[in-house]
Each structure stands twice: as structure tokens, then as C-alpha cells.
Protein backbone atom coordinates (compact mmCIF):
# COMPACT_ATOMS: atom_id res chain seq x y z
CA UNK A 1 0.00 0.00 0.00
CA UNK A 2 0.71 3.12 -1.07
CA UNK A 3 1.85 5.39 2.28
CA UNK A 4 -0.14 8.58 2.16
CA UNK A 5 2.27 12.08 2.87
CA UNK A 6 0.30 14.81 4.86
CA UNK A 7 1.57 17.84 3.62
CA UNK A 8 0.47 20.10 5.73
CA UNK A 9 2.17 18.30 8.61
CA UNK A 10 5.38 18.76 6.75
CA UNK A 11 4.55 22.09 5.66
CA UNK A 12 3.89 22.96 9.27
CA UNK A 13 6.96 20.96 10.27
CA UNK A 14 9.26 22.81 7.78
CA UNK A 15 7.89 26.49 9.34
CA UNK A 16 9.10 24.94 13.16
CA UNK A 17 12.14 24.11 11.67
CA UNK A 18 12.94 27.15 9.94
CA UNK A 19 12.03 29.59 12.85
CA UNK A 20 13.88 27.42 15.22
CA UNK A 21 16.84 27.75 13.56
CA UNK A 22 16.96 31.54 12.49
CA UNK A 23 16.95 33.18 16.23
CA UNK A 24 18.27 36.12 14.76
CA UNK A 25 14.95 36.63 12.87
CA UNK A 26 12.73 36.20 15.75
CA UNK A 27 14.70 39.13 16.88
CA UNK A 28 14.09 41.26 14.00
CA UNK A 29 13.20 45.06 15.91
CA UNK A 30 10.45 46.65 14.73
CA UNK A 31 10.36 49.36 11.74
CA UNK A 32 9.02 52.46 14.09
CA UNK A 33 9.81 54.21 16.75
CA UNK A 34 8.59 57.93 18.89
CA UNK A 35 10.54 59.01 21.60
CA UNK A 36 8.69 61.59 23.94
CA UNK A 37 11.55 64.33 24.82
CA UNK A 38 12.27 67.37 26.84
CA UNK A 39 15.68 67.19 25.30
CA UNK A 40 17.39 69.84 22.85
CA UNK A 41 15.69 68.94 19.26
CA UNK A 42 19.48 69.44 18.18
CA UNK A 43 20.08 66.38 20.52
CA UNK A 44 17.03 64.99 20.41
CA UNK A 45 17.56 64.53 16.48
CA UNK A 46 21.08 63.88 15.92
CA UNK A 47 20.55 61.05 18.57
CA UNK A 48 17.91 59.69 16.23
CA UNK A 49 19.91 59.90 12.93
CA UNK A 50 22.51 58.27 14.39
CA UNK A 51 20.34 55.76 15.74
CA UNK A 52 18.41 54.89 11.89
CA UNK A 53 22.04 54.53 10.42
CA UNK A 54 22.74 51.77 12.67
CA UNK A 55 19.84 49.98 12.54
CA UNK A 56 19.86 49.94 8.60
CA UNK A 57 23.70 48.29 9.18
CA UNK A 58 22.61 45.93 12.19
CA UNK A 59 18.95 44.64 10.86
CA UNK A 60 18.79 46.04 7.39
CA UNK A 61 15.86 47.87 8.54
CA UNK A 62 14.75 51.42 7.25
CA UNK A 63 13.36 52.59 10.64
CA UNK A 64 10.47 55.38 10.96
CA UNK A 65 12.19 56.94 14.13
CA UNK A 66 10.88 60.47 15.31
CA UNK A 67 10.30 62.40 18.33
CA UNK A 68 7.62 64.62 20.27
CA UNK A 69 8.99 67.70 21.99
CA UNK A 70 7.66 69.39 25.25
CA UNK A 71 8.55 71.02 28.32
CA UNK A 72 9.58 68.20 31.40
CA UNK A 73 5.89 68.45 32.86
CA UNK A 74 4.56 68.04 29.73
CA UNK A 75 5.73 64.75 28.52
CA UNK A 76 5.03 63.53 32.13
CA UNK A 77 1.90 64.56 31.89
CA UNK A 78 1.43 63.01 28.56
CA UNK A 79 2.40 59.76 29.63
CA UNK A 80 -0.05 59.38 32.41
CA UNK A 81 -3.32 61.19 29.86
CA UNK A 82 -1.99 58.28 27.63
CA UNK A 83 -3.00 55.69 30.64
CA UNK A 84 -1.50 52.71 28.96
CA UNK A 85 -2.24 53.53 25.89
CA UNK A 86 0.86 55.53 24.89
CA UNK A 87 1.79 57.32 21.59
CA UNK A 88 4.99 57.35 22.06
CA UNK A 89 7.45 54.10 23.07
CA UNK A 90 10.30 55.83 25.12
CA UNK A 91 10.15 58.96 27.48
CA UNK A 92 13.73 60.92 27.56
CA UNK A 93 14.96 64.02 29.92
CA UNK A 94 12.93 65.55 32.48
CA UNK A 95 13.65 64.66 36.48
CA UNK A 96 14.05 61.30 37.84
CA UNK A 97 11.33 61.37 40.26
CA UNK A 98 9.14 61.58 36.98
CA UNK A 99 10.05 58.44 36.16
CA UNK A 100 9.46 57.07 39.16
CA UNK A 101 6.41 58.14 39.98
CA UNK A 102 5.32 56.48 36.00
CA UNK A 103 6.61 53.27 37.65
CA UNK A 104 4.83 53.26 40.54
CA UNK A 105 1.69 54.25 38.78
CA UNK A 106 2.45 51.04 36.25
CA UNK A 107 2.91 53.72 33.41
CA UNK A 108 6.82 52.68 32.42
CA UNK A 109 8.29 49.48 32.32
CA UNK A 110 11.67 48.02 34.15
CA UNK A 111 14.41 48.09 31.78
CA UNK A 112 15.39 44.77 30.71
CA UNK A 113 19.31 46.02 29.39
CA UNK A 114 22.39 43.91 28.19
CA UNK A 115 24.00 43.52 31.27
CA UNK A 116 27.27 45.05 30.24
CA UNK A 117 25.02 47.94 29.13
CA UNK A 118 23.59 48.71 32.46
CA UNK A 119 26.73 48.39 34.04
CA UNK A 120 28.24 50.95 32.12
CA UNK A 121 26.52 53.74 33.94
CA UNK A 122 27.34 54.09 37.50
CA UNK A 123 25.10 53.84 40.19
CA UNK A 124 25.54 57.59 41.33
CA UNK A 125 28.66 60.08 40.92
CA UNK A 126 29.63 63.02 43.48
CA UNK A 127 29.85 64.24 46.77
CA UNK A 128 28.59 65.69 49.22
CA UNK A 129 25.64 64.65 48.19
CA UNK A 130 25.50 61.78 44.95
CA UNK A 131 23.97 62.32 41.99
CA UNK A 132 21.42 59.25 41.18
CA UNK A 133 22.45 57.98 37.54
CA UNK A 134 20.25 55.22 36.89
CA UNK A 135 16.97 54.04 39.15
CA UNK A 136 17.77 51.12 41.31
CA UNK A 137 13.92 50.08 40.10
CA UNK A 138 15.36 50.26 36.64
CA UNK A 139 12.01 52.66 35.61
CA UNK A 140 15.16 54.66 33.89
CA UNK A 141 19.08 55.50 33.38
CA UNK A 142 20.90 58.01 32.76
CA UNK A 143 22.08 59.07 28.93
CA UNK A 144 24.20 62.21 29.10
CA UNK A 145 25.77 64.80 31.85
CA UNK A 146 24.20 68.42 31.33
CA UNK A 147 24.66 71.11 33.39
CA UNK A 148 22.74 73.57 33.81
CA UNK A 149 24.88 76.11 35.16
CA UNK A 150 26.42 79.61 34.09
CA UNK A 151 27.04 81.11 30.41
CA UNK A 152 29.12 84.13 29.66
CA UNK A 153 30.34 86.17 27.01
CA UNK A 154 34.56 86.10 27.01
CA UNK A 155 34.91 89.43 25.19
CA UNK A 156 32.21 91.32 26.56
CA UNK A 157 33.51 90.14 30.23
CA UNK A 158 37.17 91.50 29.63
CA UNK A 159 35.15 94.68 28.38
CA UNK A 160 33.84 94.98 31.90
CA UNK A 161 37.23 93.52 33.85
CA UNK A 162 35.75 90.57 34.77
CA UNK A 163 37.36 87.37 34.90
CA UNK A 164 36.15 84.04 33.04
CA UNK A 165 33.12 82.78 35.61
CA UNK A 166 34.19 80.44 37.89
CA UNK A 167 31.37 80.09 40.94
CA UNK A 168 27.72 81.22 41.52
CA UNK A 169 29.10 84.26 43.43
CA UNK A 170 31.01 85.59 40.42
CA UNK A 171 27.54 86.70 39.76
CA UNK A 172 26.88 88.93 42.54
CA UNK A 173 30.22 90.87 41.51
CA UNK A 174 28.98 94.74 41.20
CA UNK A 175 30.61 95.10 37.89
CA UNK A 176 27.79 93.20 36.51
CA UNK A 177 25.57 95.59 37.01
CA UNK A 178 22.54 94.94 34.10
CA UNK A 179 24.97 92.46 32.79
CA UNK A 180 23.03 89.12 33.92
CA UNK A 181 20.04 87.70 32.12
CA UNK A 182 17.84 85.41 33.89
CA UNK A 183 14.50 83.29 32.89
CA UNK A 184 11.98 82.50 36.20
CA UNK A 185 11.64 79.39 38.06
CA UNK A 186 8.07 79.22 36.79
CA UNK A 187 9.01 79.08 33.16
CA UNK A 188 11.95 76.68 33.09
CA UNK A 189 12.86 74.23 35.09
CA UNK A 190 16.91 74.96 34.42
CA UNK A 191 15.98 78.11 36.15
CA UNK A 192 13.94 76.76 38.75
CA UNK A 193 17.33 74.08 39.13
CA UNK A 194 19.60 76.73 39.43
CA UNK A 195 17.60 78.72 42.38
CA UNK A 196 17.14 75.58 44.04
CA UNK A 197 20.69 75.01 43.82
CA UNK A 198 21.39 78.61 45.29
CA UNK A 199 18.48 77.84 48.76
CA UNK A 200 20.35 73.88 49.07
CA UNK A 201 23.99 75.44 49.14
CA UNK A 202 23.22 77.91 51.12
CA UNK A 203 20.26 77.19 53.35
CA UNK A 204 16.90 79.42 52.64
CA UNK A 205 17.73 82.48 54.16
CA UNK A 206 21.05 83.06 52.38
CA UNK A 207 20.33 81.67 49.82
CA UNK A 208 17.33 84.08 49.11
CA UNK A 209 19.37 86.78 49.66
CA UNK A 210 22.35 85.39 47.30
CA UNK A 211 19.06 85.49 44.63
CA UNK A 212 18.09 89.16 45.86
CA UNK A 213 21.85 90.55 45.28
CA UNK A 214 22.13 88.75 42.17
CA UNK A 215 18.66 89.93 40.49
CA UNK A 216 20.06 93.41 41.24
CA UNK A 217 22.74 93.12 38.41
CA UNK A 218 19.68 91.12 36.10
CA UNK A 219 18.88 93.00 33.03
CA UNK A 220 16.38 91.12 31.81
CA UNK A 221 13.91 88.44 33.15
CA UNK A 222 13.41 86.87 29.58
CA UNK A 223 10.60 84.78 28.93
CA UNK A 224 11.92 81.24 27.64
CA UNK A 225 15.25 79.70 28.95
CA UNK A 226 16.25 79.59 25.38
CA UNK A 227 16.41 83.15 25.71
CA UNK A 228 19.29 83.35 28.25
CA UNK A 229 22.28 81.56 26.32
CA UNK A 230 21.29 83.33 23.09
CA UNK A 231 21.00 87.11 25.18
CA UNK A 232 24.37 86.29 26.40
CA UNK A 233 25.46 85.15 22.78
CA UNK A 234 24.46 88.23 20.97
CA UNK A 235 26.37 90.18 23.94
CA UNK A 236 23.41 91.67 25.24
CA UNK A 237 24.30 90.58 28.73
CA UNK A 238 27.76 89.11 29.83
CA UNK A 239 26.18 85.85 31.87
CA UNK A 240 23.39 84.05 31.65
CA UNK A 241 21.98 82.06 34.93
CA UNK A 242 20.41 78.76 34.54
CA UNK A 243 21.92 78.01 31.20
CA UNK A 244 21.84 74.15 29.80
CA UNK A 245 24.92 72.18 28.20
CA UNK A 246 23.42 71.80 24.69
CA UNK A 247 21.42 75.09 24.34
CA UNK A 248 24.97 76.97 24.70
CA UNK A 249 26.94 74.14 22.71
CA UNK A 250 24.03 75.24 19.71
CA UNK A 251 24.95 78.84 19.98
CA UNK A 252 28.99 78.01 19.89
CA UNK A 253 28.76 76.00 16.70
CA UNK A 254 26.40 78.54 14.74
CA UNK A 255 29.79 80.60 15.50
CA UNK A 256 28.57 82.81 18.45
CA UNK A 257 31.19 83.87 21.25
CA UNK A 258 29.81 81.85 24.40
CA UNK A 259 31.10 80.04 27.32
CA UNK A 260 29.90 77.59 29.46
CA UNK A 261 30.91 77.30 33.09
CA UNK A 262 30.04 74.33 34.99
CA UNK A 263 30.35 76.10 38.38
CA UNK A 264 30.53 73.77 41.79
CA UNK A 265 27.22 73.29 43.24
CA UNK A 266 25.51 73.12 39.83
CA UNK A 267 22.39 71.12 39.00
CA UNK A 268 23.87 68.72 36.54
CA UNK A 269 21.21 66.06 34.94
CA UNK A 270 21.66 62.78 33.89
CA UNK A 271 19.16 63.42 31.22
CA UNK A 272 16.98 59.84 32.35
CA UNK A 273 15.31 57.60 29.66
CA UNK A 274 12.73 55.03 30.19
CA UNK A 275 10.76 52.82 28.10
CA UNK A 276 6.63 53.53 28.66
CA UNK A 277 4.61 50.65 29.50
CA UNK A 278 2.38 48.51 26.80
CA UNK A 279 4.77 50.71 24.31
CA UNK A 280 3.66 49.75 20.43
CA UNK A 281 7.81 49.30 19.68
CA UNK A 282 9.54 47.52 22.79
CA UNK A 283 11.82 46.17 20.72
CA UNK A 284 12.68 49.23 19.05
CA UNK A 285 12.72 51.34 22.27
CA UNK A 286 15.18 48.68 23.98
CA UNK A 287 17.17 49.45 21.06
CA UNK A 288 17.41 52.69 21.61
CA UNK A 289 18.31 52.82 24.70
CA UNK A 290 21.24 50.90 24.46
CA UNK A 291 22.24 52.58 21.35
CA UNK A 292 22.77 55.33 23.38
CA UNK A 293 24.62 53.61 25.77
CA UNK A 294 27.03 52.64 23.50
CA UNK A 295 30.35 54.88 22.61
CA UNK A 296 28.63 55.49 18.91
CA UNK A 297 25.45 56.76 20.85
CA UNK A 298 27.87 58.63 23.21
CA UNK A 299 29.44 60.31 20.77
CA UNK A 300 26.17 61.37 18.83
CA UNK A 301 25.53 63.00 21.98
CA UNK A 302 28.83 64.69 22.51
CA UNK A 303 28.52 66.15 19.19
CA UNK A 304 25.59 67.83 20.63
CA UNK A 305 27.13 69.38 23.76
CA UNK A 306 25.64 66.16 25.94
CA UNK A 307 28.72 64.81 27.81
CA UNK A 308 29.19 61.32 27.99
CA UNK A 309 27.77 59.26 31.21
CA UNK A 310 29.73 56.05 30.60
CA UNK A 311 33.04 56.25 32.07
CA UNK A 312 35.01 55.01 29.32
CA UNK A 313 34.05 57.55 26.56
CA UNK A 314 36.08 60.75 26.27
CA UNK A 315 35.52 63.83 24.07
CA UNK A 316 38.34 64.25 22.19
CA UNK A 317 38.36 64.46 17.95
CA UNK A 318 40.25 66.04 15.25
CA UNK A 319 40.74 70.02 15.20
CA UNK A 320 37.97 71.73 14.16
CA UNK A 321 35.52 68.85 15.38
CA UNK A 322 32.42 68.97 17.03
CA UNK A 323 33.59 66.70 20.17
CA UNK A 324 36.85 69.38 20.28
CA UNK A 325 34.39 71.89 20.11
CA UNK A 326 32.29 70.91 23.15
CA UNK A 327 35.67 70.19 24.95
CA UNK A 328 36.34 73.61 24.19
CA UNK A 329 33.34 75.09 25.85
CA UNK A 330 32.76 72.67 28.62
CA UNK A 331 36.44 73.33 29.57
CA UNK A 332 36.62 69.44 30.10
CA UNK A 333 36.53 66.05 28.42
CA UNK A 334 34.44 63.96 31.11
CA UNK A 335 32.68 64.83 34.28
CA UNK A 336 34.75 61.43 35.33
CA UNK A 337 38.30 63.72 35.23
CA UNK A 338 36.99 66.42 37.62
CA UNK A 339 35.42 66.39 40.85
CA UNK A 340 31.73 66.37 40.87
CA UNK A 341 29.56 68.96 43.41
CA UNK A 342 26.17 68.20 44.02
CA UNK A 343 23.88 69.59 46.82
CA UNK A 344 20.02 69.25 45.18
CA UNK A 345 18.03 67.24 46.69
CA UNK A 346 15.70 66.57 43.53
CA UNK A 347 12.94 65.49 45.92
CA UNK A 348 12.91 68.13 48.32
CA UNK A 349 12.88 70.86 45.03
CA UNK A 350 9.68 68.77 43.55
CA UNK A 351 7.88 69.07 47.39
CA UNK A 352 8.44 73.19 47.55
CA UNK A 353 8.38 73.37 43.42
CA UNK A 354 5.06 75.78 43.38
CA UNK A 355 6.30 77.56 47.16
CA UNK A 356 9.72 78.74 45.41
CA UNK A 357 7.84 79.77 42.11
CA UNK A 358 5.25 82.35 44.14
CA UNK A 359 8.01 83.46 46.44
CA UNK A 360 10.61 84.47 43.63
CA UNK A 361 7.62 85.89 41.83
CA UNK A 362 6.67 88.16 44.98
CA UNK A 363 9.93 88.85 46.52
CA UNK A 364 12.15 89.08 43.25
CA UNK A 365 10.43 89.69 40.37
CA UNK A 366 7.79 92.18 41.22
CA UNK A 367 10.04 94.22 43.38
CA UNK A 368 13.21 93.82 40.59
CA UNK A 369 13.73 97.51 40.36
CA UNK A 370 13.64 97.83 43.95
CA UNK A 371 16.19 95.38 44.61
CA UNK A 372 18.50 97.07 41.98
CA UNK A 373 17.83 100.27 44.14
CA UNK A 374 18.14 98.76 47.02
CA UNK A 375 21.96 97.18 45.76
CA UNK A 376 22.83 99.72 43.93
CA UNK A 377 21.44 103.16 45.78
């Protein structure tokens, strides 16, 4: 008798086999991804260029990657209006307590990293007080050092015979009278990083005070923190308070004359990432992640004015580079060569967040020209 062949059985068969042995398919990321930022678009995008190039070399795929931009609060809050549901796979920049209050709410997942990749990122970096790199929940890591800190015009400051900025008091030096520019806590949180940094180093009383003397030399309260590296740029003021890495490092390689202090005591951010729960492209986003963990990613970001978080990356390139030209104006090549200051307490700014807003609003800003009176009589 004739044996009779099922096909389908070894049609079915022959699919099992195949799958089995091509892991590397099973693998296969997927062809989209949207990252929900607070980061520089310069960054934001140069991070995702980077990131489609290597994809096309590593998968072969031609990947749809883009990003959302908002303000810290805003992509926080559109993460939790998304309510597992989200538009967006990965959630970048912002505070860390955002992230952690996502995880707790089951909004973001736990980051399931290469273990060489997490590792690369230390657990926390500075004194007195450390700075927090990556969430011991793994809800996020960090990506990238950037200070917000102090800007300054070189020429127009040996105009005025004052030296290159080297500390927050610099600022409160009488020969920069109308000669600092300033956004409000309310409008950005660099700003509203800064003054915190000014009430933790100094306790509340003298540090309110330090914030009184210095508003006296403020020329302008401008309205977006945007405004303060590019006021200092144009030399319409000689420093800028509350000033981030990458929004200065823009301004340097359009060919403007800035500076970029990273004074002790500075809020410096680790610029977190996280993955959002039920995300459409986990594959994608875990990708991503560790692309930018990597020293390709690294340097993406460097290139940017983001300095590197993994300790084995430096910023050095060829003259006339854009990782010699963020050496250049960070006046370093890695956080890891220098000490590291840190005072804020990132949880104790988010409890008195609103409280600091109203009292710089009725103590310093509506009373600016009396405080410049009062300073300068």
C-alpha cells in the first residue's frame, strides 16, 4: 500500500524548523519608533539619525524613528493622559522622580538592558551629596551629563574687567551691574534648578538673599530659557543664569562667542530615559536605549554638547571637530576627570516646586527695580 504524505504536517513541520533555527529573525526590531523628549531637538535629532544609520547596518531595517517635543511636565503629563495607551514608546529628559512616579503608577516598564550595558553607567557620581544615575527600580538610566549652570560672554567680560566665571558668586560681583540675564523658576525648570541650587547650598535664608543681590545686576527676566544663552550670545548681557549644556553648545557651533561654566554646586542632569509601558515598539525602544549607551550613541551626543555618562568615553576628535568643540566650551573632556559637586536634593525641590515659584515671583520679580535700588542706591 501506497503510504499517504500529509503535507500540511510537513509544511507545518518545515515552518518549526525554519524559525527554530533563524533566532536572529525572531529578533528582527520593529520598523518604528517615537521618543517623547524634553531634550534639545538638536540632541534629540542627531541622537535619532545616528540611531536609523545603525539599525539599517545591524537589521537592514529602514526605521520610521521620530520624536515629540515638550517642556519636562509636559511629557510627564502626557504619559499618564496616555494611561497605557501611549503614543509614544520611550520617554527621555525631564527629572528622575518623573520616572518614578510612572513606575509606581504602572505607566513605564523596568528596563530589561544587556548587562554590560547597564553596568556601564554608574550607580551615582559626586559628593557631598551623589547624583542618582540610573533608578535602582530600573524605571530609567541616565544618557548624558548636562549642566545647567552659568554662560558668559569672554569678550564682553574683559570689556567689563571681569574674569572668566568660575562660581555662583562671580555673579553677585557689582561690575555686573545689568549684565546678567535670567529666565523664572516658573518658566523653566533649568531656572527653577539653578535657584534651588542657590536655597540647598546655602540654606533658605542666604540663599534668598544670594538670589536678591544677584537679580540686582539682572537685566532682563526673559521669557523662555532659550532666551538666556542666546542674550548672552548676541552680547546683550555678559552671563546668563540657569543656562543648559546643549542650548549653549548650539549657539557656539552657529559661531557665536559663548562660554559655558560648569560652576561647583551646579544642578547637573543625567538626562533619564525610560521605556513607557504597553509601548507599540519595545523592541525598538530597547534598542534605543542601548544605542545610546554605547560609545557610537555617546558620541552622537557629545557632538551635541551632551557629555558622555559612561566612564570610558572621552571627548576628544580632530581640530575643528564637534567633540573638540564641546571640549572647548565645557572646559573638560568627562565629568569622570573632575570632581563632581552636588547639593540638590531633587525630591525636596519637587515638594516646595510651586512655594519657590510664588516666592521668587513676589519677593524678586515684582520688586526687581527695587532690589537694583536697594543694591545699587
Amino acid at each position: 500500500m501506497r503510504s499517504t504524505i500529509n503535507w500540511f504536517t510537513v509544511f507545518t513541520l518545515g515552518i518549526i524548523l525554519f524559525c527554530g533555527s533563524h533566532p536572529v529573525q525572531a529578533q528582527q526590531i520593529e520598523n518604528s519608533l517615537v521618543v517623547n523628549s524634553s531634550m534639545g531637538k538638536l540632541a534629540t535629532n542627531a541622537a535619532l539619525d545616528a540611531f536609523k544609520t545603525y539599525v539599517a547596518k545591524r537589521w537592514g531595517v529602514d526605521i520610521n524613528a521620530g520624536a515629540v517635543h515638550g517642556g519636562g511636565q509636559m511629557i510627564y503629563s502626557k504619559v499618564i493622559e496616555w494611561a497605557g495607551n501611549p503614543q509614544a514608546d520611550i520617554m527621555w529628559g525631564s527629572d528622575a522622580w518623573m520616572f518614578e512616579e510612572l513606575g509606581t503608577k504602572g505607566l513605564m516598564s523596568q528596563l530589561d538592558l544587556d548587562k554590560e550595558v547597564w553596568e556601564s553607567v554608574p550607580d551615582s557620581y559626586g559628593e557631598p551629596k551623589p547624583l542618582v544615575t540610573k533608578d535602582p527600580n530600573k524605571y530609567w538610566i541616565g544618557t548624558s551629563f548636562v549642566p545647567w549652570a552659568v554662560s558668559y560672554n569672554p569678550k564682553l567680560l574683559k570689556k567689563l574687567d571681569v574674569p572668566p566665571i568660575k562660581s555662583w558668586d562671580d555673579l553677585i560681583n557689582p561690575k555686573l551691574k545689568g549684565q546678567v540675564v535670567s529666565c523664572t523658576p516658573d518658566r523653566s525648570s533649568s531656572n527653577h534648578a539653578s535657584v534651588e541650587a542657590q536655597l540647598q547650598r546655602l540654606g533658605e535664608e542666604k540663599g534668598w538673599e544670594f538670589l536678591k543681590r544677584m537679580a540686582a545686576n539682572v537685566h532682563i527676566f526673559v521669557a523662555r530659557s532659550s532666551d538666556v544663552a542666546s542674550t548672552v550670545a548676541r552680547g546683550e548681557a555678559a552671563v546668563g543664569f540657569g543656562t543648559t549644556g546643549f542650548g549653549a553648545f548650539d549657539l557656539r557651533k552657529k559661531g557665536f562667542d559663548i562660554k559655558l561654566a560648569v560652576v561647583p554646586y551646579a544642578y547637573i542632569t543625567p538626562e533619564p530615559i525610560g521605556i513607557v509601558k504597553n509601548a507599540k515598539n519595545p523592541k525598538a525602544a530597547k534598542a534605543f536605549v542601548q544605542f545610546l549607551l554605547s560609545a557610537e550613541g555617546q558620541k552622537a551626543l557629545a557632538e551635541t554638547g551632551c557629555f558622555p555618562i559612561i566612564r570610558t568615553f572621552r571627548v576628544a576628535g580632530p581640530d575643528g571637530s564637534l567633540l573638540e568643540l564641546a571640549a572647548d566650551l565645557y572646559g573638560l573632556r568627562s565629568f569622570y576627570n573632575v570632581p563632581l559637586y552636588n547639593v540638590t536634593d531633587v525630591m525636596l525641590s519637587k515638594k516646595r516646586y510651586q512655594d519657590v515659584n510664588q516666592k521668587f515671583k513676589e519677593e524678586i520679580l515684582n520688586v526687581h527695580k527695587d532690589l537694583i535700588k536697594k543694591y545699587y542706591p
